[in-house]
C-alpha atoms as a PDB file:
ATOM      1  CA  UNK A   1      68.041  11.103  36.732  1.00  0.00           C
ATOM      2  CA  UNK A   2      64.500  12.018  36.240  1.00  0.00           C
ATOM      3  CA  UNK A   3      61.106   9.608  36.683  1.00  0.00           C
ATOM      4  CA  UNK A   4      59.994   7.371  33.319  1.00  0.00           C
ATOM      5  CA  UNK A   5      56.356   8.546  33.028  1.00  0.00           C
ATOM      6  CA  UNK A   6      53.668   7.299  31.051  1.00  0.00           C
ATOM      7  CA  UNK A   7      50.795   9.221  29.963  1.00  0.00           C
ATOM      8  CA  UNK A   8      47.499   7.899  28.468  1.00  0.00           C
ATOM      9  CA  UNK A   9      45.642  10.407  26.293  1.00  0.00           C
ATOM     10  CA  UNK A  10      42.505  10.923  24.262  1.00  0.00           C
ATOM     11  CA  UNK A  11      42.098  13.411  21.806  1.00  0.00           C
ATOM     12  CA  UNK A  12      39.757  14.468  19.131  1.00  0.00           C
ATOM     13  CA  UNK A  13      42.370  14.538  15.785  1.00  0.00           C
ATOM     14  CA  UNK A  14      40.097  17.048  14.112  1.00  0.00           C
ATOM     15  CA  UNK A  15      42.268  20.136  14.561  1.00  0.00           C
ATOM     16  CA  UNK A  16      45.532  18.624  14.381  1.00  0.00           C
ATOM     17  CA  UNK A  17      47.995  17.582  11.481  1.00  0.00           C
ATOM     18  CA  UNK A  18      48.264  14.364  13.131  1.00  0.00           C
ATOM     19  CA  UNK A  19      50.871  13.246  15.953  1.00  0.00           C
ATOM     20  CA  UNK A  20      54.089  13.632  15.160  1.00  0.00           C
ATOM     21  CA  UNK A  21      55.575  17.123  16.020  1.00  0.00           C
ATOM     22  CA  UNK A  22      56.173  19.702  12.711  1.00  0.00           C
ATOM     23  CA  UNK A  23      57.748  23.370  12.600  1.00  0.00           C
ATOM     24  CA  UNK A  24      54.478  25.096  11.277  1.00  0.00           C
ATOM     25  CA  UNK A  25      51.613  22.742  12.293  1.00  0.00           C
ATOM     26  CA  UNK A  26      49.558  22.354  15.241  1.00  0.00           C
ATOM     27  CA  UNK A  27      49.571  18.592  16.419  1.00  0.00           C
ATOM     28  CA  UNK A  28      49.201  16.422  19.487  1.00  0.00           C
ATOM     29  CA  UNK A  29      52.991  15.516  19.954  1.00  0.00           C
ATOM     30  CA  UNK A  30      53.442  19.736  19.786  1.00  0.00           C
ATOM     31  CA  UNK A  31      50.525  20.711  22.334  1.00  0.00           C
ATOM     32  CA  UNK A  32      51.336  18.065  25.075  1.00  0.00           C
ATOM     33  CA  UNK A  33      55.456  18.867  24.970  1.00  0.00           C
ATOM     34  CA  UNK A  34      54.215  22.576  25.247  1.00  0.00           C
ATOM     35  CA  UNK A  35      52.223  21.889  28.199  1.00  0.00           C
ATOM     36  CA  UNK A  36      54.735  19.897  29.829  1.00  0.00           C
ATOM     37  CA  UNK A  37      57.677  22.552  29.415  1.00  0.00           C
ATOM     38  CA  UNK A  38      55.276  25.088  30.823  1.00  0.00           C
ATOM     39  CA  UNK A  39      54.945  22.762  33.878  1.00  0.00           C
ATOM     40  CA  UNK A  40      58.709  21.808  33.748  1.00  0.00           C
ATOM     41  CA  UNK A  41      59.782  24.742  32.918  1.00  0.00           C
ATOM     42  CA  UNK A  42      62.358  23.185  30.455  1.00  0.00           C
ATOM     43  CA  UNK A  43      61.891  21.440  27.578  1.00  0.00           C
ATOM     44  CA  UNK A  44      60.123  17.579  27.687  1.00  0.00           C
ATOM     45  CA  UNK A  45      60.334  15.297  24.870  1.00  0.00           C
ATOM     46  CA  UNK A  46      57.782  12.860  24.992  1.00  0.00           C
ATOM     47  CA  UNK A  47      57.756   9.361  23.059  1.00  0.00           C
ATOM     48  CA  UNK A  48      54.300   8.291  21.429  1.00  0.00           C
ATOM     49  CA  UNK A  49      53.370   4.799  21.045  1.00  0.00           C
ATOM     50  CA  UNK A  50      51.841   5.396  17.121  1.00  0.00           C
ATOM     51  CA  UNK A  51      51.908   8.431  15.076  1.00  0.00           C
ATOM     52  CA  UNK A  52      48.271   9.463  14.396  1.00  0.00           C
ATOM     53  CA  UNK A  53      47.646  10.793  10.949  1.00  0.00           C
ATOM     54  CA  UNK A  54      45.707  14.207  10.615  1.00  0.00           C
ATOM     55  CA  UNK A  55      41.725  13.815  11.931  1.00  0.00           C
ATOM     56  CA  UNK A  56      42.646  10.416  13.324  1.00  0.00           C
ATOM     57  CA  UNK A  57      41.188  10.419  17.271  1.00  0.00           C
ATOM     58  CA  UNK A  58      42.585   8.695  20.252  1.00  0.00           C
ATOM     59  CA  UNK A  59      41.053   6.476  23.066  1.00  0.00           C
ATOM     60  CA  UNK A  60      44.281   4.974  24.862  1.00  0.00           C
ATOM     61  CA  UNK A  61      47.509   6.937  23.075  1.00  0.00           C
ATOM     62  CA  UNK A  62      50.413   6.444  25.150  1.00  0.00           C
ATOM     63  CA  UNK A  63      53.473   8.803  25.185  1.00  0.00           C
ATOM     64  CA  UNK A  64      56.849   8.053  27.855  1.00  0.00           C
ATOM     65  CA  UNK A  65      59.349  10.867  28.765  1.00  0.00           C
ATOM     66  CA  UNK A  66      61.680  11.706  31.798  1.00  0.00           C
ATOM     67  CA  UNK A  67      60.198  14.188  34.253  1.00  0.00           C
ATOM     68  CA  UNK A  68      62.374  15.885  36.497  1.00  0.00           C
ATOM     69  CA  UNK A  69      60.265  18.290  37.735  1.00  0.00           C
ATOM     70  CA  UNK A  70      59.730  18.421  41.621  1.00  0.00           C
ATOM     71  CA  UNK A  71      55.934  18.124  40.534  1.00  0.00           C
ATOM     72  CA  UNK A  72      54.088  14.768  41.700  1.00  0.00           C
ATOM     73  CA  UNK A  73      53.247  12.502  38.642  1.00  0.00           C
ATOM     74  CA  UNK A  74      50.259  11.867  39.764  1.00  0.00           C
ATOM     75  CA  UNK A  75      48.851  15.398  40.005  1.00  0.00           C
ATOM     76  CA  UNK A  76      50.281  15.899  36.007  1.00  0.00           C
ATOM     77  CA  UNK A  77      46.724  15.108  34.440  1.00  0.00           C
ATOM     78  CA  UNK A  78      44.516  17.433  36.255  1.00  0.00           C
ATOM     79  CA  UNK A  79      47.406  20.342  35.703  1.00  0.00           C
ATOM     80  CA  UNK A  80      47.700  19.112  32.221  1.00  0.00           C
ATOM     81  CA  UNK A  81      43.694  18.810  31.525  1.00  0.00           C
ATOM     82  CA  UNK A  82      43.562  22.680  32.624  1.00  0.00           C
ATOM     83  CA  UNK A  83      45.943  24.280  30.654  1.00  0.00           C
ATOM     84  CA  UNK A  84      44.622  21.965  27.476  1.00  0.00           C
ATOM     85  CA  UNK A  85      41.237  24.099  28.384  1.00  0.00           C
ATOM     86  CA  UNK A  86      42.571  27.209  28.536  1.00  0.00           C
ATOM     87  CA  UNK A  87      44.001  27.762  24.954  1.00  0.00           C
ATOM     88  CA  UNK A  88      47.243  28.961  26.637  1.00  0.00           C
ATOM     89  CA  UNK A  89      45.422  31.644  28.597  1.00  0.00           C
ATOM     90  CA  UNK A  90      45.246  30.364  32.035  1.00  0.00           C
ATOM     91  CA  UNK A  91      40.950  29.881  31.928  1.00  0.00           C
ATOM     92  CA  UNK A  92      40.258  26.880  33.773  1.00  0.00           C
ATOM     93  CA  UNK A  93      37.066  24.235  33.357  1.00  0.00           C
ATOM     94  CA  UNK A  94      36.748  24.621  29.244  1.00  0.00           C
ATOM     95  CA  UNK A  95      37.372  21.422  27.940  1.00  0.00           C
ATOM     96  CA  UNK A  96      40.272  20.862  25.272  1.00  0.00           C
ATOM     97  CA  UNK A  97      40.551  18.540  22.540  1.00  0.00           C
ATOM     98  CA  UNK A  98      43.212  16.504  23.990  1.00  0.00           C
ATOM     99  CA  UNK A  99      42.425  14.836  27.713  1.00  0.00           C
ATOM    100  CA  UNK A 100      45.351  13.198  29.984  1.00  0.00           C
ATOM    101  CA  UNK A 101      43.036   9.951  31.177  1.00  0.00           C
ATOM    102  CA  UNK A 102      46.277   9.271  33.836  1.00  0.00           C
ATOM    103  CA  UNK A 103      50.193   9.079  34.175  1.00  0.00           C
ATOM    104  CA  UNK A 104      52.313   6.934  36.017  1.00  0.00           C
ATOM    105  CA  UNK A 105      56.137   5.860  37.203  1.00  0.00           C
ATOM    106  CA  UNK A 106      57.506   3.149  35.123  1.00  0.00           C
ATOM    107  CA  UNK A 107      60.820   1.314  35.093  1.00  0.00           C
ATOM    108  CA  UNK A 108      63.654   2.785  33.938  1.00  0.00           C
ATOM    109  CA  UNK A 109      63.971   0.768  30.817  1.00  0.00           C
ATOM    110  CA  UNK A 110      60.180   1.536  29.890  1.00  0.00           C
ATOM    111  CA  UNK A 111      59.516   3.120  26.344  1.00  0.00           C
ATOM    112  CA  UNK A 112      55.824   3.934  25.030  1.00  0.00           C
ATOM    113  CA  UNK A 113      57.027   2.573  21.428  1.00  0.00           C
ATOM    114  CA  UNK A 114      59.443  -0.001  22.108  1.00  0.00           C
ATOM    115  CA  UNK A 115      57.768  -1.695  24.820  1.00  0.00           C
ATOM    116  CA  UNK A 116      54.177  -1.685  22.768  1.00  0.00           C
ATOM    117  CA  UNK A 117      53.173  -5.401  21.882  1.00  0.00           C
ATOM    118  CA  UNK A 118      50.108  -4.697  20.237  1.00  0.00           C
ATOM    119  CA  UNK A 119      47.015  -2.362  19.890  1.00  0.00           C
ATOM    120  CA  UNK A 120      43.514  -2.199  19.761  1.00  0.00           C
ATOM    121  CA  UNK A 121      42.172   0.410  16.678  1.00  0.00           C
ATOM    122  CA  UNK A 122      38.183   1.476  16.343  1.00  0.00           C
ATOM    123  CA  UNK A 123      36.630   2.449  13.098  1.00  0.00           C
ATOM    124  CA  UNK A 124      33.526   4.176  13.264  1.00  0.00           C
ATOM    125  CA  UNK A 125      31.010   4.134  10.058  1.00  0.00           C
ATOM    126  CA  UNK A 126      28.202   6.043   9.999  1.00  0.00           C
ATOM    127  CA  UNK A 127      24.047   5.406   9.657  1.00  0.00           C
ATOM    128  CA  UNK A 128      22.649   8.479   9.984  1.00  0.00           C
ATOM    129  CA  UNK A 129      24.276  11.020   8.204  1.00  0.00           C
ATOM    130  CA  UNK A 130      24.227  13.665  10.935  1.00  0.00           C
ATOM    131  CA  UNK A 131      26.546  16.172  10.006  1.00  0.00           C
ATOM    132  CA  UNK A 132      27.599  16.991  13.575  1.00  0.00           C
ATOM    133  CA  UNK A 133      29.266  13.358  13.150  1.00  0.00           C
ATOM    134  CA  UNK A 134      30.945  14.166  10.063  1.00  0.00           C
ATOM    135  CA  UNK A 135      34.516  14.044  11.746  1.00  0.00           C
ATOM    136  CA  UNK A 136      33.978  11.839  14.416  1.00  0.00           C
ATOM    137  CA  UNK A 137      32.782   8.822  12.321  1.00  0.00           C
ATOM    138  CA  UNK A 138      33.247   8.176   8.110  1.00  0.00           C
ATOM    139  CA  UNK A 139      29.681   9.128   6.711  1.00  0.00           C
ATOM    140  CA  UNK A 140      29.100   6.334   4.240  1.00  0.00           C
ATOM    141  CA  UNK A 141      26.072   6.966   2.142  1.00  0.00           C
ATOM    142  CA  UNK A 142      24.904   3.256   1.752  1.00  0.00           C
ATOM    143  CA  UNK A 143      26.152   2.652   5.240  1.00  0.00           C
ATOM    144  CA  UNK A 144      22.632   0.869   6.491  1.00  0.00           C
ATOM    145  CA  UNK A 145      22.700  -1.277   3.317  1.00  0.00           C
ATOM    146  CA  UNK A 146      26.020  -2.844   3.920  1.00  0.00           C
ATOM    147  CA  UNK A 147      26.215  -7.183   3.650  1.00  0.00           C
ATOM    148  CA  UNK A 148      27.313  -7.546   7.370  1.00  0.00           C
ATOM    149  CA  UNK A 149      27.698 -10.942   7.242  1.00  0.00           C
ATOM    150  CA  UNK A 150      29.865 -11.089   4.078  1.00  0.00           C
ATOM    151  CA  UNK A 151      32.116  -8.079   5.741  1.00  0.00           C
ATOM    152  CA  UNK A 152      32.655 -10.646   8.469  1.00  0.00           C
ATOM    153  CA  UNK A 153      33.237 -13.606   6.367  1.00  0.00           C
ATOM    154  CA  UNK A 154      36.041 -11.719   4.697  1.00  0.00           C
ATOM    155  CA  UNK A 155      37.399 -10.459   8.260  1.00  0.00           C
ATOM    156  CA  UNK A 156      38.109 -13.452   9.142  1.00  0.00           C
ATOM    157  CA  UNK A 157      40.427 -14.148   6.314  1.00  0.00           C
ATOM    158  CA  UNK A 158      42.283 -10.982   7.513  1.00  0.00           C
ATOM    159  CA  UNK A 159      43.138 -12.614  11.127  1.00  0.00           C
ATOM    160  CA  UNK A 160      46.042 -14.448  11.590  1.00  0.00           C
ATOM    161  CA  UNK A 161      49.734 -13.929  10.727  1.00  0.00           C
ATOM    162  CA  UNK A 162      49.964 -13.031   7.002  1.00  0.00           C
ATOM    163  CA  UNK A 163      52.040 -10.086   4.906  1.00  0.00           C
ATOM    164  CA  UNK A 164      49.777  -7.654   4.675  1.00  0.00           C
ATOM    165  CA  UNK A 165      51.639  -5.758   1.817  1.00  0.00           C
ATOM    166  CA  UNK A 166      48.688  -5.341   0.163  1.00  0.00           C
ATOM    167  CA  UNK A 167      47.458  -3.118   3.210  1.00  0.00           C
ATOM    168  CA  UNK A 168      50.086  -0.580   2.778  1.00  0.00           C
ATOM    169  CA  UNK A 169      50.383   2.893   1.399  1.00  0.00           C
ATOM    170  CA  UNK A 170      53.217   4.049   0.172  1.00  0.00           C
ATOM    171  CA  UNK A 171      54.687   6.976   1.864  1.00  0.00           C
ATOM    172  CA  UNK A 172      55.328   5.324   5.757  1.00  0.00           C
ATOM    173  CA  UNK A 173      58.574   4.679   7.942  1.00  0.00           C
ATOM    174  CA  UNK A 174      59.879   1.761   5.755  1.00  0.00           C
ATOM    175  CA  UNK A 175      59.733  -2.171   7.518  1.00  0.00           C
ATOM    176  CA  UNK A 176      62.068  -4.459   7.708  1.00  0.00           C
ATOM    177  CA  UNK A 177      58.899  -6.641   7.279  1.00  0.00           C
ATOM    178  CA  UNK A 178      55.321  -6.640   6.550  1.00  0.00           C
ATOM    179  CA  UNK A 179      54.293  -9.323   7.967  1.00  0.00           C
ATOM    180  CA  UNK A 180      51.723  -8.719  10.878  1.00  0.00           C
ATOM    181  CA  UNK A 181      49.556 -10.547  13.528  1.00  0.00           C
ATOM    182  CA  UNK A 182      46.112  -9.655  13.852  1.00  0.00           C
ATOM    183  CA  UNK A 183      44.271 -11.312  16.608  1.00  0.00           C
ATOM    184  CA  UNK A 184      40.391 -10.532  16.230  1.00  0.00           C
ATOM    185  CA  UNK A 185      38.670  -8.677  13.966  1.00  0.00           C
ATOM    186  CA  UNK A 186      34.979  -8.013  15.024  1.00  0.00           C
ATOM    187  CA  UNK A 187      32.239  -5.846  13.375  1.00  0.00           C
ATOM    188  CA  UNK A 188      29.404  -4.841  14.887  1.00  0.00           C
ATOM    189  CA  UNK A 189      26.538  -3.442  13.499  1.00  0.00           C
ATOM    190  CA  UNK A 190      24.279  -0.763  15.443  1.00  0.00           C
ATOM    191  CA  UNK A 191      21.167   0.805  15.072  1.00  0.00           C
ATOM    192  CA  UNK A 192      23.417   4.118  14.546  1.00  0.00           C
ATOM    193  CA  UNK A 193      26.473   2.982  13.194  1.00  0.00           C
ATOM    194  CA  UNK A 194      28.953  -0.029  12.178  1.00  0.00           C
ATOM    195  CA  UNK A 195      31.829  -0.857  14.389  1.00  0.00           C
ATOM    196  CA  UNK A 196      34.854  -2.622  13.170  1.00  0.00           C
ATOM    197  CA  UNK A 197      37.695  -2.984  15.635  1.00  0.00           C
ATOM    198  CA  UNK A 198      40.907  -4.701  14.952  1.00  0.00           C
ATOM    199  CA  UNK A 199      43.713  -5.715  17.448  1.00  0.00           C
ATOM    200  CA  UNK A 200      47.321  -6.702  16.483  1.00  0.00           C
ATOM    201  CA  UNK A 201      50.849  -6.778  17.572  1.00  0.00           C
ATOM    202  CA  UNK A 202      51.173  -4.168  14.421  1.00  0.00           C
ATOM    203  CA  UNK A 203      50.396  -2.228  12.001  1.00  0.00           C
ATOM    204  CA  UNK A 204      50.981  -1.126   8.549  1.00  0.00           C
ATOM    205  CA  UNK A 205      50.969   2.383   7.512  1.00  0.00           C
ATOM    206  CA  UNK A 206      46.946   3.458   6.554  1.00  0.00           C
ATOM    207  CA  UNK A 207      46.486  -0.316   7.016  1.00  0.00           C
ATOM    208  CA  UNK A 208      43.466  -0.229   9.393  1.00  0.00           C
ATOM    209  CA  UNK A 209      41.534   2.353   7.042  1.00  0.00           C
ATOM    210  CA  UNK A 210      42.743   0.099   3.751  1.00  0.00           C
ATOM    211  CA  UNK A 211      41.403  -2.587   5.783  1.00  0.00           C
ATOM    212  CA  UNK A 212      37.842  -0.826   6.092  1.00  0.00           C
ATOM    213  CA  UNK A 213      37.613  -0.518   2.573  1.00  0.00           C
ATOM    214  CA  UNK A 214      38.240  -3.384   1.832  1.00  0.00           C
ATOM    215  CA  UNK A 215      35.598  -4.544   3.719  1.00  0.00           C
ATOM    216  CA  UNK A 216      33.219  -1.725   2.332  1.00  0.00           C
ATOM    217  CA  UNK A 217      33.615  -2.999  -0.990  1.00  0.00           C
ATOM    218  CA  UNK A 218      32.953  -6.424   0.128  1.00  0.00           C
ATOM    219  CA  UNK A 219      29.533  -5.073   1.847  1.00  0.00           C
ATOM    220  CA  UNK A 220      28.336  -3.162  -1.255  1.00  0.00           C
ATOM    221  CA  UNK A 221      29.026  -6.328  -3.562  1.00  0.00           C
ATOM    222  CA  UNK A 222      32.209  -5.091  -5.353  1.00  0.00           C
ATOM    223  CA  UNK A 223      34.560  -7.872  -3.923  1.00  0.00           C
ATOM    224  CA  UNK A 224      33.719 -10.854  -2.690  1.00  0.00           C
ATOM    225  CA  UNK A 225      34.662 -12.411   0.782  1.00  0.00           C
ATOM    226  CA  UNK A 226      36.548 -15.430  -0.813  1.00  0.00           C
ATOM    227  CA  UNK A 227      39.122 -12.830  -2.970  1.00  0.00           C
ATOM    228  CA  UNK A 228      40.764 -11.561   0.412  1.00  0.00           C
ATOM    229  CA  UNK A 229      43.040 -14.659   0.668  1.00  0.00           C
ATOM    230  CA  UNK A 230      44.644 -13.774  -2.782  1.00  0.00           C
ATOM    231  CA  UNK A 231      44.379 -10.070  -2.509  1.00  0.00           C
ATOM    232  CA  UNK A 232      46.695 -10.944   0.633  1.00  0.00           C
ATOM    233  CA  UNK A 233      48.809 -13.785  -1.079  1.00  0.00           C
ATOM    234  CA  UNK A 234      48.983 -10.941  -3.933  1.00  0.00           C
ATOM    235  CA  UNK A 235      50.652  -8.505  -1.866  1.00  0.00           C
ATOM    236  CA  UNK A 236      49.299  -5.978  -4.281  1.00  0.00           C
ATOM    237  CA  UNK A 237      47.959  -2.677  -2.648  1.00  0.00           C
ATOM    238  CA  UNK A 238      45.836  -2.012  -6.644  1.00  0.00           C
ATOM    239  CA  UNK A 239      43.959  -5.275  -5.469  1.00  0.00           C
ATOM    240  CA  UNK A 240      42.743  -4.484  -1.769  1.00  0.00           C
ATOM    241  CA  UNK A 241      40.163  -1.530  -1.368  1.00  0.00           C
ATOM    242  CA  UNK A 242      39.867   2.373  -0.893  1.00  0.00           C
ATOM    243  CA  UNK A 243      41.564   3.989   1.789  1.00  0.00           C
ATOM    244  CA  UNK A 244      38.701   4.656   4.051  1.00  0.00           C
ATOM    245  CA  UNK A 245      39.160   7.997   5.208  1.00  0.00           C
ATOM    246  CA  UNK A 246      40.818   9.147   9.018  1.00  0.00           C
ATOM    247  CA  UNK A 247      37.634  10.520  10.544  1.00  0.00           C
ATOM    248  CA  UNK A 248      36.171   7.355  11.475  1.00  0.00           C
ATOM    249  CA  UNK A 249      39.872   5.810  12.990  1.00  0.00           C
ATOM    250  CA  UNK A 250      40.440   5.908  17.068  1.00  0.00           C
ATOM    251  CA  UNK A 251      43.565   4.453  18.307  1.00  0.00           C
ATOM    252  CA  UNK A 252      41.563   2.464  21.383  1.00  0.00           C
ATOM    253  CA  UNK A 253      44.019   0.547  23.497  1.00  0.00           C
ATOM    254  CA  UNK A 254      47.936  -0.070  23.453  1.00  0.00           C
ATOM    255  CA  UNK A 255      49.081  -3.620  25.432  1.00  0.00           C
ATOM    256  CA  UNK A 256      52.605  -3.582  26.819  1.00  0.00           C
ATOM    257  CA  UNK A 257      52.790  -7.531  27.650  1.00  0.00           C
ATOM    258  CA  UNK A 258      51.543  -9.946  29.836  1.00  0.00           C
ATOM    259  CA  UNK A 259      51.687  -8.358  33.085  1.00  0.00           C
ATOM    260  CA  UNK A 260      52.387  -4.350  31.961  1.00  0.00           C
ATOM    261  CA  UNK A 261      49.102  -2.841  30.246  1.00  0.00           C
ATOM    262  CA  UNK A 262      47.074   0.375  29.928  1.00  0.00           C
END
């Protein structure tokens, strides 16, 4: 039996349909597996910790798989980095879109999804409107004349342990449950841009962008920070906000419990 590895990746989503691996589509899932069967020289199967939707960006993805090549673990990243460079053609020092930040032995009953007990997601909105940020951050056009403190005000009604039905499109893996924990919800405003980040033990499919919309519409006026705790009661997605859209999302950190994190 092989080594349990676990890799931690960054990748700019832009050119990729997303994550998960698909027949006729480039994505991240695809790319890394056919790095590591290059390597290997048989084929890998890898195990991601969240399924990334298309233009959605990475910070801290995590992926698990058994490696049984003779090659060190350790040495996988810069092997990895250089063949993400190269397109495929063996050029070294270009950079790629997708960036092994390390990889690691784990125990034998280690899985990047199973083991996951929570996450850390970043959403970027833009001030300036520089168009060489267009896919790297959502471009909101009244961005600078958002109601910070009423966006917060309303945040704070979304932490805590709630069903967050109202957070969900249609179209995901179905839950057992909706209910979720989120544990801190901070926005910060910058002279070039708003951050919101969110951590939970969870989340809902598009429920970090519906989340961001929600809180748009609450900056701009359109809701008010004292609906949230009946749009959530409600469990009505009609009532929450816009799906803010994937540019602006970065998976930024995945926990695996007390004593095991990345």
């Amino acid at each position: 039996m092989g080594k349990n590895v676990l890799i931690r990746i960054e990748y700019d989503g832009t050119n990729f349909s997303g994550w998960q691996k698909q027949p006729k589509a480039r994505t991240v899932q695809g790319e890394i597996e056919h790095v590591l069967k290059y390597i290997a020289m048989e084929d890998v199967n890898i195990h991601g910790t969240s399924r990334t939707d298309a233009g959605v960006h990475a910070l801290g993805q995590c992926a698990s798989f058994e490696w049984n090549c003779p090659m060190p673990v350790d040495k996988l990243p810069e092997v990895m980095n250089r063949r993400f460079g190269a397109g495929g053609t063996g050029r070294s020092g270009a950079p790629g879109d997708i960036r092994i930040i390390s990889a690691e032995v784990m125990p034998d009953d280690f899985h990047a999804r199973y083991s996951c007990t929570g996450k850390t997601y970043r959403y970027i909105i833009d001030k300036t409107g520089d168009i060489f940020r267009r896919k790297q951050a959502f471009q909101y056009p009244e961005a600078d004349q958002l109601d910070i403190e009423a966006m917060r005000e309303a945040a704070a009604h979304i932490v805590g342990t709630h069903d967050f039905k109202c957070f969900e499109t249609a179209g995901g893996t179905p839950r057992e449950t909706t209910v979720r924990t989120v544990s801190r919800l901070d926005i910060e405003d910058r002279e070039d841009s708003i951050v919101i980040e969110i951590t939970g033990d969870g989340f809902l499919y598009n429920m970090v962008r519906i989340i961001v919309g929600t809180l748009v519409e609450v900056g701009i006026g359109r809701k008010s920070a004292d609906e949230l705790p009946g749009i959530i009661e409600g469990r009505d997605r009609g009532k929450a906000g816009f799906t803010a859209p994937p540019q602006g999302l970065y998976l930024k950190e995945i926990y695996f419990g007390e004593n095991l994190s990345v």
